[in-house]
Protein backbone atom coordinates (compact mmCIF):
# COMPACT_ATOMS: atom_id res chain seq x y z
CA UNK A 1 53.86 147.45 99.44
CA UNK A 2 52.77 147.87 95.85
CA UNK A 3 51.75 145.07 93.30
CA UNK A 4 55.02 145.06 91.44
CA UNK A 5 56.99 144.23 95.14
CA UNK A 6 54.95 142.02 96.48
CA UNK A 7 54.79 140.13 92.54
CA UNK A 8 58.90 140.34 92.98
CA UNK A 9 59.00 139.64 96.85
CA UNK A 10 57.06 136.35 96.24
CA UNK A 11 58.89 134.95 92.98
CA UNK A 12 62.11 136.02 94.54
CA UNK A 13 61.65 133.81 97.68
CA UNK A 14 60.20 130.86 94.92
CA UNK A 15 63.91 131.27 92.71
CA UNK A 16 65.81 130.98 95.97
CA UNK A 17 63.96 127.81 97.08
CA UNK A 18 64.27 126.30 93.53
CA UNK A 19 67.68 127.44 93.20
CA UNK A 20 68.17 125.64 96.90
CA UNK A 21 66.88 122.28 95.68
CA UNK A 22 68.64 122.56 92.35
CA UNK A 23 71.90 122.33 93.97
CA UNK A 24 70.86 119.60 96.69
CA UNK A 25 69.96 117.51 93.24
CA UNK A 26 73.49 118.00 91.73
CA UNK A 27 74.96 117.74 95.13
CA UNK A 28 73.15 113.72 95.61
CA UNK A 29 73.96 113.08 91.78
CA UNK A 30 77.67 113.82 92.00
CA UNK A 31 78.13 111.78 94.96
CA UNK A 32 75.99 109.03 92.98
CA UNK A 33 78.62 109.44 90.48
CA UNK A 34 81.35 109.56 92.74
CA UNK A 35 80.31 105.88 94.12
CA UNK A 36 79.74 104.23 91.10
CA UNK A 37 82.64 105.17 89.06
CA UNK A 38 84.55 103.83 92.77
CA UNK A 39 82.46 100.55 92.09
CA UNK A 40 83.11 100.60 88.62
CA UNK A 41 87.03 100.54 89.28
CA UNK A 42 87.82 98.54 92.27
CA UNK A 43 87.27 94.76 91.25
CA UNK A 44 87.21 92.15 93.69
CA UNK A 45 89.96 89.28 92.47
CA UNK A 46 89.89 85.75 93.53
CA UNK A 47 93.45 83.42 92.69
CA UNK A 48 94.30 82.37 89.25
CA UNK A 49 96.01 78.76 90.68
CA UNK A 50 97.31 78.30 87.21
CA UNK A 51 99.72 80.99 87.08
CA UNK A 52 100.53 81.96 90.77
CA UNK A 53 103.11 80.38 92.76
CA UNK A 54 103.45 80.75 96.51
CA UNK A 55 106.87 79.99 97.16
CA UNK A 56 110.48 80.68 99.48
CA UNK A 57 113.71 79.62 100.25
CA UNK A 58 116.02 79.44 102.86
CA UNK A 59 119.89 78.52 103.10
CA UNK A 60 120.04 74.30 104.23
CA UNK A 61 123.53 73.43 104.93
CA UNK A 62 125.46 75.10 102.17
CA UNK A 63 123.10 75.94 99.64
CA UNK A 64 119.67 77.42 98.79
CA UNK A 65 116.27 75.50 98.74
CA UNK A 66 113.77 76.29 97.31
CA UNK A 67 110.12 75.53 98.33
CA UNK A 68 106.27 75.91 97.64
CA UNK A 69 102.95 75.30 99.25
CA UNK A 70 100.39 73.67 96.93
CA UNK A 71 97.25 74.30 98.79
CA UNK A 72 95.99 77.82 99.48
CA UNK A 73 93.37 80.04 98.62
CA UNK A 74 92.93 84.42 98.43
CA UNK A 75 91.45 87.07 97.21
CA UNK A 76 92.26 90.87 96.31
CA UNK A 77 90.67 94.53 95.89
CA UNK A 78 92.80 96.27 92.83
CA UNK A 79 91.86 99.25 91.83
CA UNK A 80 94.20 100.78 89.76
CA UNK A 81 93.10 104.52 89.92
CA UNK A 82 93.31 104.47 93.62
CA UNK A 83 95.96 101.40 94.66
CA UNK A 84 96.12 102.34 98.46
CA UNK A 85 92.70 101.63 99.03
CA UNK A 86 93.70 97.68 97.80
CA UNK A 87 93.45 94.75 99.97
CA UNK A 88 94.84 91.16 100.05
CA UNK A 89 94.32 88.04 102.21
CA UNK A 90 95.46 84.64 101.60
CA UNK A 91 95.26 81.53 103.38
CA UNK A 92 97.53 78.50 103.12
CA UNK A 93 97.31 74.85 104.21
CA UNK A 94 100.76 74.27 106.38
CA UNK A 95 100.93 70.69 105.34
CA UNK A 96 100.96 71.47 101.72
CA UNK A 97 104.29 72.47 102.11
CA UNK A 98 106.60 70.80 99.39
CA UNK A 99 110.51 71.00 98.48
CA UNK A 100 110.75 68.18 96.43
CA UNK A 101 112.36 65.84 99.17
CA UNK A 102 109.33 63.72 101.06
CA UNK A 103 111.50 63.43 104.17
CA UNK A 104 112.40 66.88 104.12
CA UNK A 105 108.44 67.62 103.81
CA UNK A 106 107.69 65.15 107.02
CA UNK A 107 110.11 67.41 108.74
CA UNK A 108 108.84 70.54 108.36
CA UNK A 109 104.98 69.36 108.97
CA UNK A 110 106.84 67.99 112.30
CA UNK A 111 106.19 70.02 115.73
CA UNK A 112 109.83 70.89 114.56
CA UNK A 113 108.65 73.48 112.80
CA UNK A 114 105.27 74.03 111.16
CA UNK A 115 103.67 71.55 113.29
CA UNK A 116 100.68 70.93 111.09
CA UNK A 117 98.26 69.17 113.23
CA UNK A 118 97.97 72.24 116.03
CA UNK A 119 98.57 74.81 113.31
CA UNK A 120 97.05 73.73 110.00
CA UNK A 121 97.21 76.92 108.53
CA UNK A 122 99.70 80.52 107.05
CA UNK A 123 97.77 83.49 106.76
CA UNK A 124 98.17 86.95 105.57
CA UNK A 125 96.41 89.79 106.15
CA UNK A 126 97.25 93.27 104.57
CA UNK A 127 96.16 96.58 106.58
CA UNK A 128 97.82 99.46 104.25
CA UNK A 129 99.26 99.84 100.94
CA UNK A 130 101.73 102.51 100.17
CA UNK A 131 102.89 103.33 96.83
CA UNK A 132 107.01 102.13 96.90
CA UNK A 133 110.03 103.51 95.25
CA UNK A 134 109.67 103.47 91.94
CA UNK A 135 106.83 103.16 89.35
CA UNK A 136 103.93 99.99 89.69
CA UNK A 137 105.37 99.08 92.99
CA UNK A 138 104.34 99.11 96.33
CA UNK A 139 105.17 98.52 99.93
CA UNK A 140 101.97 96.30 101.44
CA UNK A 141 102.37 96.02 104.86
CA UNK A 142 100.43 93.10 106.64
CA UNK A 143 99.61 90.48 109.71
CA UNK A 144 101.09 87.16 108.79
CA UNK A 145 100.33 84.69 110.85
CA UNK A 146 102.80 80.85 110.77
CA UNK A 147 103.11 78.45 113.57
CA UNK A 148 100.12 80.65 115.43
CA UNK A 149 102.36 83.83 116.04
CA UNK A 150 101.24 87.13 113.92
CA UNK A 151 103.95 89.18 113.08
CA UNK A 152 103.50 92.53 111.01
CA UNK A 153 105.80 92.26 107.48
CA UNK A 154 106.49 94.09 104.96
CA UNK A 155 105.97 92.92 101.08
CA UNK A 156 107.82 94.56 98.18
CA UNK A 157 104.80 94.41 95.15
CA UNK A 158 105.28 94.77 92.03
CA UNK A 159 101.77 95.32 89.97
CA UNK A 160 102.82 93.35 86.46
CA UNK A 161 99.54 94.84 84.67
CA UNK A 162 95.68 94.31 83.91
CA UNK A 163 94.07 93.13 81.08
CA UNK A 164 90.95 90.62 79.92
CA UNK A 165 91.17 86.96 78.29
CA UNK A 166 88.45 85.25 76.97
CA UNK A 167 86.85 82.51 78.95
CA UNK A 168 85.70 78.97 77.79
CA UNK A 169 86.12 77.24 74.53
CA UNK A 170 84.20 79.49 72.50
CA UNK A 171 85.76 82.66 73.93
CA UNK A 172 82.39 84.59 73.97
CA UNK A 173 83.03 85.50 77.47
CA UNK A 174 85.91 87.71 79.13
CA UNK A 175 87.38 87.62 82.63
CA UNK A 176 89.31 90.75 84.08
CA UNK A 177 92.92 89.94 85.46
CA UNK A 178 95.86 91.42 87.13
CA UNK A 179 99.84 90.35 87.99
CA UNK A 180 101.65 91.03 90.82
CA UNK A 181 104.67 89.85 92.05
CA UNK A 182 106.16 89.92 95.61
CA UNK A 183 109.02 89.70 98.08
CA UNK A 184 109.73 89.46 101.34
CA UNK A 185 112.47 87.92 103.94
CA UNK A 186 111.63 86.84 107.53
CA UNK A 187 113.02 85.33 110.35
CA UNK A 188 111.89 82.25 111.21
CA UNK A 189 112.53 82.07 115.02
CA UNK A 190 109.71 85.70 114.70
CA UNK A 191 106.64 83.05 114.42
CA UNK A 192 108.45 80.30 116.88
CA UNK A 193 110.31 77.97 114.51
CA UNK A 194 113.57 78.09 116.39
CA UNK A 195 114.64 74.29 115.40
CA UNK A 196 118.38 73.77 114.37
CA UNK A 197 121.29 71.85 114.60
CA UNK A 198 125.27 73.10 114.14
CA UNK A 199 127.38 71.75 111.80
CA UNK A 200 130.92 70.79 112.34
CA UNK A 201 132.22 74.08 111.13
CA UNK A 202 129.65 75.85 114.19
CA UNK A 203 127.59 77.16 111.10
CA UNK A 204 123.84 76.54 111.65
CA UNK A 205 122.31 73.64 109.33
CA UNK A 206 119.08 75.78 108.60
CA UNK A 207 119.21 79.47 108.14
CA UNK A 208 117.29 81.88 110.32
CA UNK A 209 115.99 84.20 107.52
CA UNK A 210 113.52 82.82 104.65
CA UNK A 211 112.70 84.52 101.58
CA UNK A 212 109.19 84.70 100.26
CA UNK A 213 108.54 84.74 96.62
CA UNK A 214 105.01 84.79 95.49
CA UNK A 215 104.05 85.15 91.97
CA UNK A 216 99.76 86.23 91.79
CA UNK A 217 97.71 86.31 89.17
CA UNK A 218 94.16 86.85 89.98
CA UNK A 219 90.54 86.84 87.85
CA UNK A 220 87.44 89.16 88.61
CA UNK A 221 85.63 86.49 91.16
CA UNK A 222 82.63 87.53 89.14
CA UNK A 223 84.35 85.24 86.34
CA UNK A 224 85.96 82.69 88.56
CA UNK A 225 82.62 81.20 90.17
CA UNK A 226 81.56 81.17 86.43
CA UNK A 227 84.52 78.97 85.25
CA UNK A 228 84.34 76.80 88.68
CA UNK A 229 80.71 76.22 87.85
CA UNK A 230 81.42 75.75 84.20
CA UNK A 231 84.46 73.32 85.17
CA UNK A 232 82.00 71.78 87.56
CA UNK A 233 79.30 70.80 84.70
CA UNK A 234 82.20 69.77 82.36
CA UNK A 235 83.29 66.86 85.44
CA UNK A 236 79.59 66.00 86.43
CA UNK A 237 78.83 65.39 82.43
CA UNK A 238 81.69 63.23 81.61
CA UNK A 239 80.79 59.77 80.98
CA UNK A 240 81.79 56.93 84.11
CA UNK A 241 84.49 54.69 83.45
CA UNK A 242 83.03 51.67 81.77
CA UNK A 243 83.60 48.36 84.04
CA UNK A 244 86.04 46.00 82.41
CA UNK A 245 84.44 43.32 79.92
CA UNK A 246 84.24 39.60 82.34
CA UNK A 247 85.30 36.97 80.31
C-alpha cells in the first residue's frame, strides 16, 4: 500500500471513531436535556387549605345537604405540558365530617355509616389521567377508598389555571400554584354504607347517590414547608399570655 493510503486508511478509521463518539455525546446530552426540562415542568403540589374545599351532598328527606370534611391532607404532580403523566392522592379524617347539624355529624361518625373509630380515614388514589371532553378538563380515574371498601371512580377535573403569588409580608418570595375543580357522584351502599329508613310516602330518608364537589388549590411543596416553617417561627416567637395582675 503506498504512503498516501495507508496516511488516508489510518485518519479515515480516526474520523469514523471521532465521528462515533461525537454522536454518543449529543445522544447523552439530549437525553440530559430531555430529563431536566421534564423536571423543570412537573412540580410537585402540596394543599392550599385556604382556598380548597372538600365537600358533597346528598338528598335527606326532601331536600339537598350539603357537607364538608375539615381535616385532610394531599398532594399533586401537574405538569401542564404533559397532564396525563399527573398524579393526585388525598387523605381525609372520617370524623371531620361536618354539615352544620352536631347530631347529624354524631350520626354519620356512627357504625351507621362512616363508623369512625374502625375506619378513621377517606382516601383517594388516582392511577390515570385522560384528557376529557372539552378544553382544561380531564377525566382522572382513581381508587377511593370510604368505610374500608376501594372502589375505582371517575372524577370530572377541571384545571382553573397556574400562576405565582408572592409569599410572606414582604413579598420577596414567590410560590407556584394551580386550580382545579372536580366532580363526581357515587353510591353510597358501593363502600358499605347501606343505612336508611322509609318515609311514610315509601321514599327513602337518605339518598343512595352522593355528589362530590372538591374545589383544590395547591402550592409548589417547595414553598409550602417554607411558609409552615415560617408560620411555625411566627407562633413560637409570639409573646405568652401575661398571668392576670393578683390583687
Amino acid at each position: 500500500m503506498s504512503t498516501l493510503g495507508r496516511f488516508w486508511g489510518r485518519n479515515g478509521r480516526i474520523i469514523q471513531e471521532r465521528n462515533h463518539e461525537m454522536k454518543k455525546i449529543f445522544l447523552m446530552l439530549g437525553v440530559f436535556a430531555f430529563l431536566g426540562a421534564s423536571s423543570v415542568r412537573a412540580t410537585e403540589y402540596g394543599f392550599d387549605k385556604a382556598h380548597t374545599h372538600i365537600g358533597f351532598s346528598v338528598k335527606h328527606i326532601l331536600s339537598k345537604v350539603p357537607g364538608e370534611f375539615k381535616d385532610y391532607d394531599g398532594t399533586f404532580t401537574f405538569d401542564p405540558a404533559k397532564p396525563e403523566a399527573s398524579k393526585v392522592q388525598v387523605t381525609i379524617q372520617a370524623a371531620s365530617v361536618n354539615t352544620g347539624v352536631e347530631p347529624r355529624d354524631h350520626h354519620l361518625q356512627s357504625p351507621d355509616f362512616f363508623d369512625v373509630e374502625k375506619y378513621p380515614t377517606l382516601t383517594f388514589v388516582s392511577k390515570r389521567v385522560e384528557k376529557g371532553a372539552g378544553e382544561n378538563k380531564y377525566n382522572v380515574t382513581g381508587d377511593l377508598t370510604i368505610h374500608g371498601v376501594t372502589k375505582s371512580v371517575v372524577l370530572d377535573v377541571d384545571y382553573l389555571g397556574s400562576d405565582t403569588m408572592p409569599m410572606g409580608r414582604d413579598g420577596k418570595m414567590t410560590a407556584k400554584i394551580a386550580g382545579f375543580s372536580a366532580t363526581t357522584t357515587i353510591d353510597r351502599r358501593d363502600f358499605g354504607l347501606v343505612w336508611n329508613k322509609a318515609l311514610a310516602s315509601g321514599n327513602l330518608m337518605v339518598s343512595n347517590d352522593v355528589t362530590i364537589n372538591l374545589d383544590i388549590a395547591g402550592i409548589d411543596k417547595a414553598s409550602l414547608d417554607k411558609m409552615k416553617a415560617m408560620m411555625e417561627k411566627m407562633k413560637q416567637s409570639k409573646p405568652a399570655d401575661q398571668p392576670a395582675p393578683k390583687n
